[in-house]
Protein backbone atom coordinates (compact mmCIF):
# COMPACT_ATOMS: atom_id res chain seq x y z
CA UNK A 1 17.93 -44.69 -20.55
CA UNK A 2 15.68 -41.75 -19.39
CA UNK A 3 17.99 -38.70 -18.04
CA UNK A 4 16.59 -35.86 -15.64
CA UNK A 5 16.15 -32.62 -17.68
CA UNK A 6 14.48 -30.38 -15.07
CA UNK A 7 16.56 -27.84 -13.25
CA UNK A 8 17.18 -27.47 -9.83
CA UNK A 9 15.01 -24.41 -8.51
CA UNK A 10 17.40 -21.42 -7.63
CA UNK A 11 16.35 -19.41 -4.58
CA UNK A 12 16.44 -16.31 -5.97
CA UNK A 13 16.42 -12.35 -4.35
CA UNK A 14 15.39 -10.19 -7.26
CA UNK A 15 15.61 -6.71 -5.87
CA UNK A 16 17.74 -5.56 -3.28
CA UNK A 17 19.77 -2.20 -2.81
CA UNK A 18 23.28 -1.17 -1.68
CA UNK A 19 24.85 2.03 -0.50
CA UNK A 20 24.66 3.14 -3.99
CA UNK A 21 20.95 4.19 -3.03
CA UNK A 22 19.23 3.90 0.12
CA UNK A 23 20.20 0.24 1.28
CA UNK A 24 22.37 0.14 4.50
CA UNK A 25 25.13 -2.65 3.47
CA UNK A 26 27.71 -2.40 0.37
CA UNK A 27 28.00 -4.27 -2.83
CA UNK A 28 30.04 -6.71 -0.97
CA UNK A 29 27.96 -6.68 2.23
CA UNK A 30 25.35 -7.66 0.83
CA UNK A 31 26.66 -10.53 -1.55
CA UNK A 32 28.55 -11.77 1.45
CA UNK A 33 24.95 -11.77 3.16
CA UNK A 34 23.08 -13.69 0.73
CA UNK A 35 25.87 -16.16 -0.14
CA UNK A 36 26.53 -16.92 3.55
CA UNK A 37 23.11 -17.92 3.95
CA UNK A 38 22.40 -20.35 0.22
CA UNK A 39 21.06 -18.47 -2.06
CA UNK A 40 21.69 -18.82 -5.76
CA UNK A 41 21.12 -16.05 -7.49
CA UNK A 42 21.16 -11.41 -5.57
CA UNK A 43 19.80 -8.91 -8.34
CA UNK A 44 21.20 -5.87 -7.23
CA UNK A 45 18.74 -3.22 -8.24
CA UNK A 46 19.74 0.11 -6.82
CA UNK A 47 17.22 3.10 -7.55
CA UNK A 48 17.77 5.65 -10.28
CA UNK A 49 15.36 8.97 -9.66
CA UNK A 50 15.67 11.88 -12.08
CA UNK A 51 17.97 13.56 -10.28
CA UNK A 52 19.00 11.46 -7.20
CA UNK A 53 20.94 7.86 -6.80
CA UNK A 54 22.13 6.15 -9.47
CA UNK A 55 22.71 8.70 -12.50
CA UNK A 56 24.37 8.12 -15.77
CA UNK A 57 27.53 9.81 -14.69
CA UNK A 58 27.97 7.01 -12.17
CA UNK A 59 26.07 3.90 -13.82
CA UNK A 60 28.96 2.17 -15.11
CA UNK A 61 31.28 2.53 -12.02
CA UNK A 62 28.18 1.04 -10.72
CA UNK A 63 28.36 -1.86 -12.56
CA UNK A 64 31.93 -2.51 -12.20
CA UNK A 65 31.91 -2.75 -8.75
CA UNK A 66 28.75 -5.37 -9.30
CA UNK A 67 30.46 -7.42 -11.49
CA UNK A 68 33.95 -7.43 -9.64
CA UNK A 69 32.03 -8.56 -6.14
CA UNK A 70 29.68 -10.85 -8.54
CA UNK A 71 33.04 -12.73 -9.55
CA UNK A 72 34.30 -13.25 -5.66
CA UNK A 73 30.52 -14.28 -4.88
CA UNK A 74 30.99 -17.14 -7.46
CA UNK A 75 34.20 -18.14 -6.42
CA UNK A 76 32.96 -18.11 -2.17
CA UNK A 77 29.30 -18.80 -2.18
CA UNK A 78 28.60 -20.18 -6.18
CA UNK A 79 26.37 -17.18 -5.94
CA UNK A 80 25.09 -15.23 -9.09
CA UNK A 81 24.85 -11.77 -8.77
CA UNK A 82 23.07 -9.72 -11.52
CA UNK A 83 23.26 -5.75 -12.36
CA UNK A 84 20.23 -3.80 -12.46
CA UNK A 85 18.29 -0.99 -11.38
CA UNK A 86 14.54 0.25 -10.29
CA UNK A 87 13.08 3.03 -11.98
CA UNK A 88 11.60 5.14 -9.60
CA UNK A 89 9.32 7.98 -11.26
CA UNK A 90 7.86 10.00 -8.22
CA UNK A 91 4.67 11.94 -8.61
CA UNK A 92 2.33 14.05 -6.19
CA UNK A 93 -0.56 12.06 -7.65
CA UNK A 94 0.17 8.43 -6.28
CA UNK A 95 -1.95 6.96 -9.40
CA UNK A 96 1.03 8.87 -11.54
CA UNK A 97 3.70 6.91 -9.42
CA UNK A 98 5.51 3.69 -10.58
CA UNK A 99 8.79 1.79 -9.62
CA UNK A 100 9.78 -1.25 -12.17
CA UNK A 101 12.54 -3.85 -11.25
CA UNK A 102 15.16 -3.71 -14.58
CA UNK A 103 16.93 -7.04 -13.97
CA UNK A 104 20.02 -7.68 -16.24
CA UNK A 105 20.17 -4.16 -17.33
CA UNK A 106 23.88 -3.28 -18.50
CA UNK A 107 23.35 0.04 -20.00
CA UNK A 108 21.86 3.13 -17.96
CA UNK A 109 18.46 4.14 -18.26
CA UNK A 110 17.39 7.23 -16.60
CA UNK A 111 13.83 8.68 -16.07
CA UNK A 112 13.69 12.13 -18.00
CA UNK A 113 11.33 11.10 -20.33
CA UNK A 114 9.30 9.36 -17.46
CA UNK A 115 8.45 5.76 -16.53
CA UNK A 116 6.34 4.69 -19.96
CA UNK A 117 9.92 5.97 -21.95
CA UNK A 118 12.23 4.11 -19.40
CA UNK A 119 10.57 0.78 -19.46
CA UNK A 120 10.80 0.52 -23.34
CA UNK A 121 14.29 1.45 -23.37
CA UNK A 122 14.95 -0.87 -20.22
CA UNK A 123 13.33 -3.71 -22.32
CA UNK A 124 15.27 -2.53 -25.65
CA UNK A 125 18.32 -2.83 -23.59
CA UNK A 126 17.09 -6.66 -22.72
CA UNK A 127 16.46 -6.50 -19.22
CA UNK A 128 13.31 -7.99 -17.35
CA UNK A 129 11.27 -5.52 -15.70
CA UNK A 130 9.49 -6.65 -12.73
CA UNK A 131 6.26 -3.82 -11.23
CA UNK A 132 7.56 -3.24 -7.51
CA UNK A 133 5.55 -3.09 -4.95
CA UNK A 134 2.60 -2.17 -7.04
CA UNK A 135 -0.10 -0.69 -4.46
CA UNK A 136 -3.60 0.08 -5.24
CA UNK A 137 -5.55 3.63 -4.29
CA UNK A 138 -7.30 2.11 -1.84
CA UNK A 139 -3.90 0.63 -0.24
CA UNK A 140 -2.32 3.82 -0.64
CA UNK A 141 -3.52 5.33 2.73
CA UNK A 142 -1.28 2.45 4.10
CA UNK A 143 1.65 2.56 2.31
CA UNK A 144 5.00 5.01 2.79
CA UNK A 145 5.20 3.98 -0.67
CA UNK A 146 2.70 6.08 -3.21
CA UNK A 147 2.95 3.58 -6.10
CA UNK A 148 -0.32 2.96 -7.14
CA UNK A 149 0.40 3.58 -11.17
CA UNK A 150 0.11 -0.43 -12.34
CA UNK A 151 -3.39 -0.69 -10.47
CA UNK A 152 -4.99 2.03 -11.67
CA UNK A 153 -4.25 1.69 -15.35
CA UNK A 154 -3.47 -2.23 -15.74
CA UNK A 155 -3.94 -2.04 -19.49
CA UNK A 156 -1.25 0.53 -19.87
CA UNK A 157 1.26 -1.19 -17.59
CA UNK A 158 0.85 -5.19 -18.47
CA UNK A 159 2.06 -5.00 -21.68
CA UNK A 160 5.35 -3.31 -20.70
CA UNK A 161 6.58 -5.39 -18.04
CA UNK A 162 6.94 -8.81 -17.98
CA UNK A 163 6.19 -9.49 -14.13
CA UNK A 164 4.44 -8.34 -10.81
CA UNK A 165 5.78 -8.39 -7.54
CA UNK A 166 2.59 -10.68 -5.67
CA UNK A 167 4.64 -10.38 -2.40
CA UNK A 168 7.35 -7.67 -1.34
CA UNK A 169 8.60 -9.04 1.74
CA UNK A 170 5.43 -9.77 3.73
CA UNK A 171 2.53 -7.60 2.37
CA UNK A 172 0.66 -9.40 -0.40
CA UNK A 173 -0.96 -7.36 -3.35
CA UNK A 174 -3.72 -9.38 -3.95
CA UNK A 175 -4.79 -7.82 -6.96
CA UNK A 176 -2.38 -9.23 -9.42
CA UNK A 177 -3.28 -12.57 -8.35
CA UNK A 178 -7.19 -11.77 -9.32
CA UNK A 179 -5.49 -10.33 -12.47
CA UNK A 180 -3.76 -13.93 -13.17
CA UNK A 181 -0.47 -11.98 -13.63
CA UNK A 182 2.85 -13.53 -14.00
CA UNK A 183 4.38 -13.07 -10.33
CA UNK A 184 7.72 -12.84 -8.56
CA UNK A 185 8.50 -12.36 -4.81
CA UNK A 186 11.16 -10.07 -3.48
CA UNK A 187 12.64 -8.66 -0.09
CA UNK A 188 13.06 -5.18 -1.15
CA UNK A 189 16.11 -5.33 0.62
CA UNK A 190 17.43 -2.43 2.33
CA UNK A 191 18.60 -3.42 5.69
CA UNK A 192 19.20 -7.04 7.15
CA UNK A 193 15.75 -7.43 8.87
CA UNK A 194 14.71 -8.26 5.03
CA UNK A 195 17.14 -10.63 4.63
CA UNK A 196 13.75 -13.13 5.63
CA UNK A 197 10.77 -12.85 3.72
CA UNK A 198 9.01 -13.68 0.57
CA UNK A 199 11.91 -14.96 -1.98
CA UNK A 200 11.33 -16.61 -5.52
CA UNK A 201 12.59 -19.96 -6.79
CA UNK A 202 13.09 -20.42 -10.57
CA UNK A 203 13.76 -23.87 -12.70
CA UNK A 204 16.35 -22.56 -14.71
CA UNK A 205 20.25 -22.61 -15.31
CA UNK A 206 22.74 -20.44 -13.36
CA UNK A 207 23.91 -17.71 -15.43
CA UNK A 208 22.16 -13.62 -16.23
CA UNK A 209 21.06 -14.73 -19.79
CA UNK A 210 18.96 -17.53 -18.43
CA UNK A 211 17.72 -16.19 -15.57
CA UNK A 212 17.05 -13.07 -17.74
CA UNK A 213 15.04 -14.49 -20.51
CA UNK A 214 13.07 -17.11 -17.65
CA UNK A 215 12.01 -14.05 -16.23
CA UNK A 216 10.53 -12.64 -19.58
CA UNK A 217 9.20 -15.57 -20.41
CA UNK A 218 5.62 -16.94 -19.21
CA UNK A 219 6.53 -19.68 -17.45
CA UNK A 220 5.53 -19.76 -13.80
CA UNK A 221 8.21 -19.16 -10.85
CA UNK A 222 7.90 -20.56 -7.29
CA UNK A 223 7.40 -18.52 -4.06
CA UNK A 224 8.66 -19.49 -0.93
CA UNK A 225 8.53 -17.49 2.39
CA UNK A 226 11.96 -17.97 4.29
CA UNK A 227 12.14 -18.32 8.52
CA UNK A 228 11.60 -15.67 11.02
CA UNK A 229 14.76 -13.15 10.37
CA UNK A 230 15.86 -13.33 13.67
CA UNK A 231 16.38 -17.20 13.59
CA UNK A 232 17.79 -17.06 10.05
CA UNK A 233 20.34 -14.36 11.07
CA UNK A 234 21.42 -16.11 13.56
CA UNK A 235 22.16 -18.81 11.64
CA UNK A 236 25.34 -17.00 10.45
C-alpha cells in the first residue's frame, strides 16, 4: 500500500513587523490578524538599526513576548509564529545599503560591525536570511527604500544568504529571477493594507526547525498572490 509523503503547502508570511519597530499593530495584533484569516506560519521580523529598534538590551524581552503570543496563536488559529529580525545597515550610498530577513534567529545580532559581519553571525546563530526588498540602482530613483547593495555586488551577497525576496508585496524585482535565485515572497508588513499581497507557500512540516532549514535549503517554494486587501479584510 502506497502512502502520501508530500506535505501540505503552508501559506506562509515571512517578514512582518510589530510595534517593536515601525509596524502599526502589536505582537498579538498581528498574530490575531494572520490567524483569523488561515495562514500557517507569521515570521515576525522586527528591524534592528545600529542604534534604533530592536537593540540587544531589549532582544530577549523581544522574544518572550513572541513566543508567549506564538503559544496562544497555536492554541486559537494552529498558527506558527517564528522570532526573527531584519538587519537594516543604512548608508548615504544606496549601493552600500542592505536589509536581510534573519528568520528563526534566537540570539541578538546587531549591526556594529556592518551587514557582511551580521549575516555570518545571523547564519552561525542558524537562522535563514532572506535579501529584502533588494532594489537595483536603476530602481533606486523609485524606491523610499535605498537598498540597492545585493544588485550591485551579487557575488558578494549570494553566498551569504540563502534567499531573495522576487516579490515584496506587489513590486517584482525582476533581476533575481534573470539571476535564477532561490526566491521567497513577503508582505513587508507594517500596516493592515499588506495584509494582501505576494505570500509564499512551502511543502514542509509545521514547526521553526523545519521551516528553518526548508528555507536554507535549495528546494523551490511556491508564490501565491492573495485577493484585493479590501475584500480579504473584510472577510474578518
Amino acid at each position: 500500500m502506497l502512502v502520501a509523503t508530500k506535505q501540505n503547502p503552508l501559506l506562509c508570511e515571512l517578514h512582518a513587523h510589530t510595534t517593536w519597530s515601525d509596524g502599526v499593530l502589536g505582537v498579538r495584533e498581528l498574530c490575531d490578524l494572520y490567524g483569523r484569516h488561515g495562514f500557517d506560519v507569521l515570521a515576525i521580523t522586527d528591524h534592528t538599526l545600529l542604534h534604533d529598534h530592536v537593540q540587544s538590551s531589549d532582544f530577549d524581552a523581544y522574544v518572550r513576548e513572541i513566543d508567549a503570543e506564538a503559544d496562544r496563536a497555536r492554541r486559537l488559529y494552529d498558527l506558527l509564529v517564528l522570532p526573527g529580525l531584519e538587519l537594516t545597515h543604512e548608508s548615504a550610498e544606496p549601493e552600500a545599503s542592505g536589509h536581510a530577513v534573519a528568520l528563526g534567529l534566537r540570539r541578538f545580532v546587531g549591526m556594529g560591525a556592518g551587514l557582511e559581519e551580521a549575516l555570518r553571525a545571523a547564519r552561525a546563530e542558524g537562522a535563514a536570511l532572506v535579501a529584502a526588498h533588494p532594489y537595483t540602482l536603476a530602481d533606486n530613483g523609485l524606491a523610499y527604500r535605498p537598498t540597492a547593495a545585493f544588485a550591485t555586488d551579487p557575488e558578494r551577497w549570494t553566498p551569504l544568504l540563502d534567499r531573495f525576496e522576487l516579490f515584496n508585496r506587489t513590486t517584482l524585482f525582476p533581476w533575481v529571477a534573470e539571476a535564477g535565485l532561490p526566491v521567497v515572497a513577503t508582505g513587508d508588513f507594517h500596516v493592515p493594507a499588506h495584509l494582501a499581497t505576494w505570500k509564499t507557500m512551502l511543502p514542509c512540516a509545521k514547526d521553526e526547525e523545519a521551516v528553518v532549514a526548508y528555507l536554507r535549503s535549495s528546494r523551490p517554494a511556491y508564490l501565491v498572490r492573495l485577493v484585493g486587501a479590501a475584500q480579504l479584510l473584510l472577510a474578518a
